[in-house]
Protein backbone atom coordinates (compact mmCIF):
# COMPACT_ATOMS: atom_id res chain seq x y z
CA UNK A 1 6.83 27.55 8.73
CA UNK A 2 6.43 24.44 6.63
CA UNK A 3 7.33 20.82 7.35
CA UNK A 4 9.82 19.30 5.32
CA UNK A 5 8.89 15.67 4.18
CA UNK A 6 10.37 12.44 3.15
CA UNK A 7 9.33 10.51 0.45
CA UNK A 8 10.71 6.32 0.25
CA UNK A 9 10.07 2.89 -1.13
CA UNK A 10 7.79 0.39 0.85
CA UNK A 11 9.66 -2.36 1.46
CA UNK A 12 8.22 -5.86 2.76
CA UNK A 13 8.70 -4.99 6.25
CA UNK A 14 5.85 -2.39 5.69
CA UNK A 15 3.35 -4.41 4.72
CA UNK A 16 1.31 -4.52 8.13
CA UNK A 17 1.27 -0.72 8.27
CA UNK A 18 0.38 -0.62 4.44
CA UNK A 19 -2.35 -3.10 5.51
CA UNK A 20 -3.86 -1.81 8.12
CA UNK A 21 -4.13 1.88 5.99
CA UNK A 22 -5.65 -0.54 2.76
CA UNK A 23 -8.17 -2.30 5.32
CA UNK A 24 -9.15 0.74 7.27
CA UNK A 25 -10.12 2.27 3.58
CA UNK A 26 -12.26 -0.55 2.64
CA UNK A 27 -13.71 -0.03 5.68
CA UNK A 28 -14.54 3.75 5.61
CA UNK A 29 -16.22 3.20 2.50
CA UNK A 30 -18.44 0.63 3.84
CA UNK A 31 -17.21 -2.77 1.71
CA UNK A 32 -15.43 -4.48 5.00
CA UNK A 33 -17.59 -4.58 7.97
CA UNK A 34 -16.09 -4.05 11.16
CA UNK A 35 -16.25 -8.18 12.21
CA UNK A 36 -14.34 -8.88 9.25
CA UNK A 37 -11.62 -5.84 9.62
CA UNK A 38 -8.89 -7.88 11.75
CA UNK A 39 -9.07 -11.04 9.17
CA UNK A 40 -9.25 -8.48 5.62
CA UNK A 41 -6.41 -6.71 7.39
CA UNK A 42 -4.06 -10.44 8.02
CA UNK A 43 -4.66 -11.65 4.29
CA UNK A 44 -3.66 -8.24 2.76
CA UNK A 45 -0.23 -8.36 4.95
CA UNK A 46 0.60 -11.73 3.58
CA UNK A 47 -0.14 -10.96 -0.07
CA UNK A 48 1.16 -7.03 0.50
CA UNK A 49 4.53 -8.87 1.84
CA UNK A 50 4.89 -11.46 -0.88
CA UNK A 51 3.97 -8.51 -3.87
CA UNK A 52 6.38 -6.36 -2.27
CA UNK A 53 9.21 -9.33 -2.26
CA UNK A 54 8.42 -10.00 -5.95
CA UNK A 55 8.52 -6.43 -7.38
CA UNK A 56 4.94 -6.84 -8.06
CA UNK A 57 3.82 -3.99 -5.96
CA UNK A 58 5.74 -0.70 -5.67
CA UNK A 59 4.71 1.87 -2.84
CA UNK A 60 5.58 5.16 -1.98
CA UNK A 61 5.39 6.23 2.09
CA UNK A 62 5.94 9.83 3.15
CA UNK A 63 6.78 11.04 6.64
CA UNK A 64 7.89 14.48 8.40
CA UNK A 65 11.61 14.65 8.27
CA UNK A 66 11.40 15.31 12.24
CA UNK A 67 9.63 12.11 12.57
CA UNK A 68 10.53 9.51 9.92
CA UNK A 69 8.80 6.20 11.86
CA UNK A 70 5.37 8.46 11.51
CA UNK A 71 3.94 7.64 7.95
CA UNK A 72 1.09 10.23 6.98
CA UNK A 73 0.36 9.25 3.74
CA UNK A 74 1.61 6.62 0.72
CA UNK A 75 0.64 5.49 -2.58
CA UNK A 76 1.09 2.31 -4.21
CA UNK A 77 0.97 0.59 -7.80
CA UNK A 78 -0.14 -3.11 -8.61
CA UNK A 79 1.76 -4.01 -11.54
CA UNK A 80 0.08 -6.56 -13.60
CA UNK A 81 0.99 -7.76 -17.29
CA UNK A 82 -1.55 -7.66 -19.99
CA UNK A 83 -2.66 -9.29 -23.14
CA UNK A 84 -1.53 -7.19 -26.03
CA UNK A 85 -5.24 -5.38 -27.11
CA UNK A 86 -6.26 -4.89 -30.55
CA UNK A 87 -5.32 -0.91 -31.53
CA UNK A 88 -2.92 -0.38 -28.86
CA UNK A 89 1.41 -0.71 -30.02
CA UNK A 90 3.04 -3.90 -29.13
């Protein structure tokens, strides 16, 4: 039988968790070494918070439906403005 999961919004009051999961990948691949972690980790809450606040980042958590306080995966989108570009619509 397969688990049913839930899909919602990050909301400010994720940004630790979201975090933690961006510091721990920088990590893994080898760009934040391990002495570092704990401080990478604190400035990414504090700007993951503000974005978050602002409407500048949007993120995406998913849990089990039997456990929604257990996140097991997420996505998330930086949303920047840009200069128009020459060849592209306006």
């Amino acid at each position: 039988m397969s688990e049913a999961f839930h899909v919602r919004l990050a909301t400010p009051a994720d940004a630790d968790m979201i975090a933690r999961h961006r510091a721990r990948m920088f990590r893994d691949m080898g760009d934040v070494p391990p002495e570092l972690f704990d401080e990478f980790r604190a400035k990414a809450k504090v700007a993951i918070e503000k974005m978050l606040a602002r409407g500048e980042y949007v993120g995406w958590l998913a849990s089990p439906d039997s456990a929604p306080d257990n996140i097991i995966g997420g996505a998330g989108l930086q949303l920047q403005r840009a200069l128009p570009r020459p060849f592209t619509s306006l």
